[in-house]
C-alpha atoms as a PDB file:
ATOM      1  CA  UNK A   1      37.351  76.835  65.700  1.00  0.00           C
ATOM      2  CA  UNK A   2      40.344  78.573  64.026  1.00  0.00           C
ATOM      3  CA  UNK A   3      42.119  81.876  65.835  1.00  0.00           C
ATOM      4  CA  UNK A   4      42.299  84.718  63.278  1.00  0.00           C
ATOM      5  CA  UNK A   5      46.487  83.557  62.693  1.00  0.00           C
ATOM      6  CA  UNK A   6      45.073  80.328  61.149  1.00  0.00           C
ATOM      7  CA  UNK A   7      45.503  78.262  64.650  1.00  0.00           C
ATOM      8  CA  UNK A   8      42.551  75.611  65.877  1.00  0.00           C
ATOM      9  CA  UNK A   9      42.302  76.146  69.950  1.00  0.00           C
ATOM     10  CA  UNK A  10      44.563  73.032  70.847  1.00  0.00           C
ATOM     11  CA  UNK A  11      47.341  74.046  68.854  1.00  0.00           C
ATOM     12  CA  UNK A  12      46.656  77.997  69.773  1.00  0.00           C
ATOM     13  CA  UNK A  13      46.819  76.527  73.623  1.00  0.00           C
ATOM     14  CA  UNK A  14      49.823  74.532  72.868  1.00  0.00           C
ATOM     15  CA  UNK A  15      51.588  77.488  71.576  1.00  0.00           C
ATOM     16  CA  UNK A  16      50.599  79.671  74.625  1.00  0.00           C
ATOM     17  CA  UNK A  17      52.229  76.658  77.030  1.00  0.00           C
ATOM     18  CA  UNK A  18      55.098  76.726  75.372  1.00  0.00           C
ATOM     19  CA  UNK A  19      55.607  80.799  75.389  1.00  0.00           C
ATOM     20  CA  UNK A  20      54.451  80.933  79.037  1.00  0.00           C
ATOM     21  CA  UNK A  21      57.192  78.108  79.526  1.00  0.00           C
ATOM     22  CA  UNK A  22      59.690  80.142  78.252  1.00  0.00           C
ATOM     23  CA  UNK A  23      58.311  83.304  79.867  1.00  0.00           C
ATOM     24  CA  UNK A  24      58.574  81.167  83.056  1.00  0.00           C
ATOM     25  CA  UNK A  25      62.358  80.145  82.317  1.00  0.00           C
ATOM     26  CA  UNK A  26      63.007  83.759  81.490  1.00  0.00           C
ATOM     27  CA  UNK A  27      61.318  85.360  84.678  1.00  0.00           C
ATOM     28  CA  UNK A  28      63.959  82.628  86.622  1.00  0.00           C
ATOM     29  CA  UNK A  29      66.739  83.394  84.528  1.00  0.00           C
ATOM     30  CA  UNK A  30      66.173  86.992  85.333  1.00  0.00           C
ATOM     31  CA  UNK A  31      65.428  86.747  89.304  1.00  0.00           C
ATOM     32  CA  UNK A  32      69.289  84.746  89.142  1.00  0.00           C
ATOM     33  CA  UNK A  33      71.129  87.457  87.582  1.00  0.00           C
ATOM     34  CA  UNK A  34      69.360  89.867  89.927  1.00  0.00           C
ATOM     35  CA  UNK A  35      70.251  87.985  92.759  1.00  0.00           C
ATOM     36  CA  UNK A  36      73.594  87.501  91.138  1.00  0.00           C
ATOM     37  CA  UNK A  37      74.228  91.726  91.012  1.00  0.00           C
ATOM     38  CA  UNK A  38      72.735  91.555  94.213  1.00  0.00           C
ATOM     39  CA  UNK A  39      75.584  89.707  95.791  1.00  0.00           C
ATOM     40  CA  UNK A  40      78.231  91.286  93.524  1.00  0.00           C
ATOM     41  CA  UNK A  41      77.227  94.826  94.877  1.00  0.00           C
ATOM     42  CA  UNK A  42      77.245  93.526  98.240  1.00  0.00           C
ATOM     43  CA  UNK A  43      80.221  91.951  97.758  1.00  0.00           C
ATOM     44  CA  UNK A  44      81.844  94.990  95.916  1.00  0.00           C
ATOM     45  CA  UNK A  45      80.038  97.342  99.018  1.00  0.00           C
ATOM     46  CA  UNK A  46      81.793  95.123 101.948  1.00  0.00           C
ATOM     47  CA  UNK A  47      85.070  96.156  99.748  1.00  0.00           C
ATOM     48  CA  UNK A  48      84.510  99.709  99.983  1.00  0.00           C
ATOM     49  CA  UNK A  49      84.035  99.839 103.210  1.00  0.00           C
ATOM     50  CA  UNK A  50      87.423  98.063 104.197  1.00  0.00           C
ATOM     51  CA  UNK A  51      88.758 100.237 102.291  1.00  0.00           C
ATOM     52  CA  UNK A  52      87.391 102.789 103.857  1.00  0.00           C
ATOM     53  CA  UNK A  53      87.605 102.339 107.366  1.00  0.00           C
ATOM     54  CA  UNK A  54      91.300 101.382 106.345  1.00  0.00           C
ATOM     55  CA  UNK A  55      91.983 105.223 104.798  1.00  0.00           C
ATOM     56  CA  UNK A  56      90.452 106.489 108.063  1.00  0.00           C
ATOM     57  CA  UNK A  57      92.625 104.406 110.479  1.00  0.00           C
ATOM     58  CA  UNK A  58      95.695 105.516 108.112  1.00  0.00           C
ATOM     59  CA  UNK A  59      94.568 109.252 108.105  1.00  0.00           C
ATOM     60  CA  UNK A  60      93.649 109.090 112.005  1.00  0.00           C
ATOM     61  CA  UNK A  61      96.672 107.755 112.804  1.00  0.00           C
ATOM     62  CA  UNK A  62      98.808 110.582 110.924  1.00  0.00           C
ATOM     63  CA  UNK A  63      97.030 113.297 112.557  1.00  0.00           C
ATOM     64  CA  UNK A  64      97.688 111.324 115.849  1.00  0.00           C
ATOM     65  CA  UNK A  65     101.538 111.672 114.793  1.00  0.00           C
ATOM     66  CA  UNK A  66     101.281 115.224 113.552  1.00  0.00           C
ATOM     67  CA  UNK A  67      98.875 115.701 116.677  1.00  0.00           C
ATOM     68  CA  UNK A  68     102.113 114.370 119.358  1.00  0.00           C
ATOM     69  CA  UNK A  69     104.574 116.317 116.973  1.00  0.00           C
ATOM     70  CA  UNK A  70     103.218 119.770 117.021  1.00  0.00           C
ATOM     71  CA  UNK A  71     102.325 119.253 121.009  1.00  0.00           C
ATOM     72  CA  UNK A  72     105.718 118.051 121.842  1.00  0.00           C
ATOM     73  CA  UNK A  73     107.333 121.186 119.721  1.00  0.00           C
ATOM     74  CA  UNK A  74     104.957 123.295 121.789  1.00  0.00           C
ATOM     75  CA  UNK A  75     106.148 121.645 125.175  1.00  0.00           C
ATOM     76  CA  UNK A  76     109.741 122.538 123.994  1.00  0.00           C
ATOM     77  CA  UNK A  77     108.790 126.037 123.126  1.00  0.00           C
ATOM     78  CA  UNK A  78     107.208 126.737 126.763  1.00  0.00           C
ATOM     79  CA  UNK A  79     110.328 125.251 128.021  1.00  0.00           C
ATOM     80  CA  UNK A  80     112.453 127.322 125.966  1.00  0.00           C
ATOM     81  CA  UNK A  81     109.959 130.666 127.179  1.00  0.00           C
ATOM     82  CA  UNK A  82     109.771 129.278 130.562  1.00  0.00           C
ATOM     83  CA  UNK A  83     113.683 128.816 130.964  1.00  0.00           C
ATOM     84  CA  UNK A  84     113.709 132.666 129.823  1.00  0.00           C
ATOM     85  CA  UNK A  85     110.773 133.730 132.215  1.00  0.00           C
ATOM     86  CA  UNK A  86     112.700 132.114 135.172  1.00  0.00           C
ATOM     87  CA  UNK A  87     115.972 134.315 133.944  1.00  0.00           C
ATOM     88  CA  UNK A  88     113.858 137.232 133.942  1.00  0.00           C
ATOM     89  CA  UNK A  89     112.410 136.866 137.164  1.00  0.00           C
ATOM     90  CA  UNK A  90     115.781 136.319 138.599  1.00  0.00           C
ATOM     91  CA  UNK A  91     117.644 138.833 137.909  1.00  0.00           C
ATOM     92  CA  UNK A  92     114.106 141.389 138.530  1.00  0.00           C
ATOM     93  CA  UNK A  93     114.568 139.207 142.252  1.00  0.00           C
ATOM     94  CA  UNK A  94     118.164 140.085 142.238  1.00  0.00           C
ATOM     95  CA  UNK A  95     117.638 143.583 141.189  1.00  0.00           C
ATOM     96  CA  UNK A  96     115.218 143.841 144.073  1.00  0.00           C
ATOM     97  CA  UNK A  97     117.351 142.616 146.556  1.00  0.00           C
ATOM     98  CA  UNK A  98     120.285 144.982 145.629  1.00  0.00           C
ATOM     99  CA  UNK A  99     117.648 148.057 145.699  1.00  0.00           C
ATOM    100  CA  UNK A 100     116.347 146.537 149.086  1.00  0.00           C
ATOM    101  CA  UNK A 101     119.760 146.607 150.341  1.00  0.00           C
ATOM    102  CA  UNK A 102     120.761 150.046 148.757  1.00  0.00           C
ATOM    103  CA  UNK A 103     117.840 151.656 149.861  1.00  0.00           C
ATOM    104  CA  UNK A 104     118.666 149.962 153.795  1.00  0.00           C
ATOM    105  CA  UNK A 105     121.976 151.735 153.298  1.00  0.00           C
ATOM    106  CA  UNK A 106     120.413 154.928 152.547  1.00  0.00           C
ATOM    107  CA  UNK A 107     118.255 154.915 155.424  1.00  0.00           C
ATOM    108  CA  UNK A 108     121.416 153.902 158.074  1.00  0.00           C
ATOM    109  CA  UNK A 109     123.238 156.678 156.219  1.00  0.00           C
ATOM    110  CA  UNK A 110     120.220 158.941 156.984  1.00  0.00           C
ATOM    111  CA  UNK A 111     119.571 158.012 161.285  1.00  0.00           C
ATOM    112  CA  UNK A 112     123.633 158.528 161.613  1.00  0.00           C
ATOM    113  CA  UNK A 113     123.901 162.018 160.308  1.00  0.00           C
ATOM    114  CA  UNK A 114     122.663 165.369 161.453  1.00  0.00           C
ATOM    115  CA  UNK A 115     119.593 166.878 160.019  1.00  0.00           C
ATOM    116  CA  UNK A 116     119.371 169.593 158.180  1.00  0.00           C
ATOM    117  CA  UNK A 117     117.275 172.136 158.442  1.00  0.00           C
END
């Protein structure tokens, strides 16, 4: 029996064997360089995220600086403020104590002299 390409069966079944061969050799060839990619994006993924987590430990530990900067400026400002408060309250403490004393004076002055009516 002849196939309608001019083949008898043996030789049409010897030609399929030898293309599903290849096929075979081709499917394996294939499943390599996908396992292949496979490992290079894993590879290339792992990279990515050292890289990564590297950026963030560089960028976390910036702000950490800029974070102990800005707070230790602020600590010196309230010192500076604080310094200034204390003044202020001083001399109002002062001020008080001279009007305490003024006004004592005022009131002696008043029990020693006549009244007037």
């Amino acid at each position: 029996m002849q196939t309608s390409a001019g083949m008898s069966g043996p030789e049409f079944d010897a030609r399929f064997e030898r293309l599903e061969v290849l096929i075979r050799a081709e499917s394996a060839d294939t499943r390599g360089m996908v396992a292949a990619l496979r490992a290079l994006l894993d590879e290339r993924t792992a990279e990515l995220h050292r890289l990564i987590d590297q950026k963030i430990g560089q960028e976390a530990a910036e702000t950490r600086e800029y974070v102990d900067l800005r707070a230790q400026e602020t600590r010196t400002h309230i010192d500076v403020v604080a310094g200034g408060l204390r003044d202020d309250i001083r001399k109002i403490a002062e001020g008080h104590g001279t009007l305490r004393r003024d006004l004592d004076e005022l009131k002696a002055g008043q029990r020693r002299s006549p009244r007037r009516r």
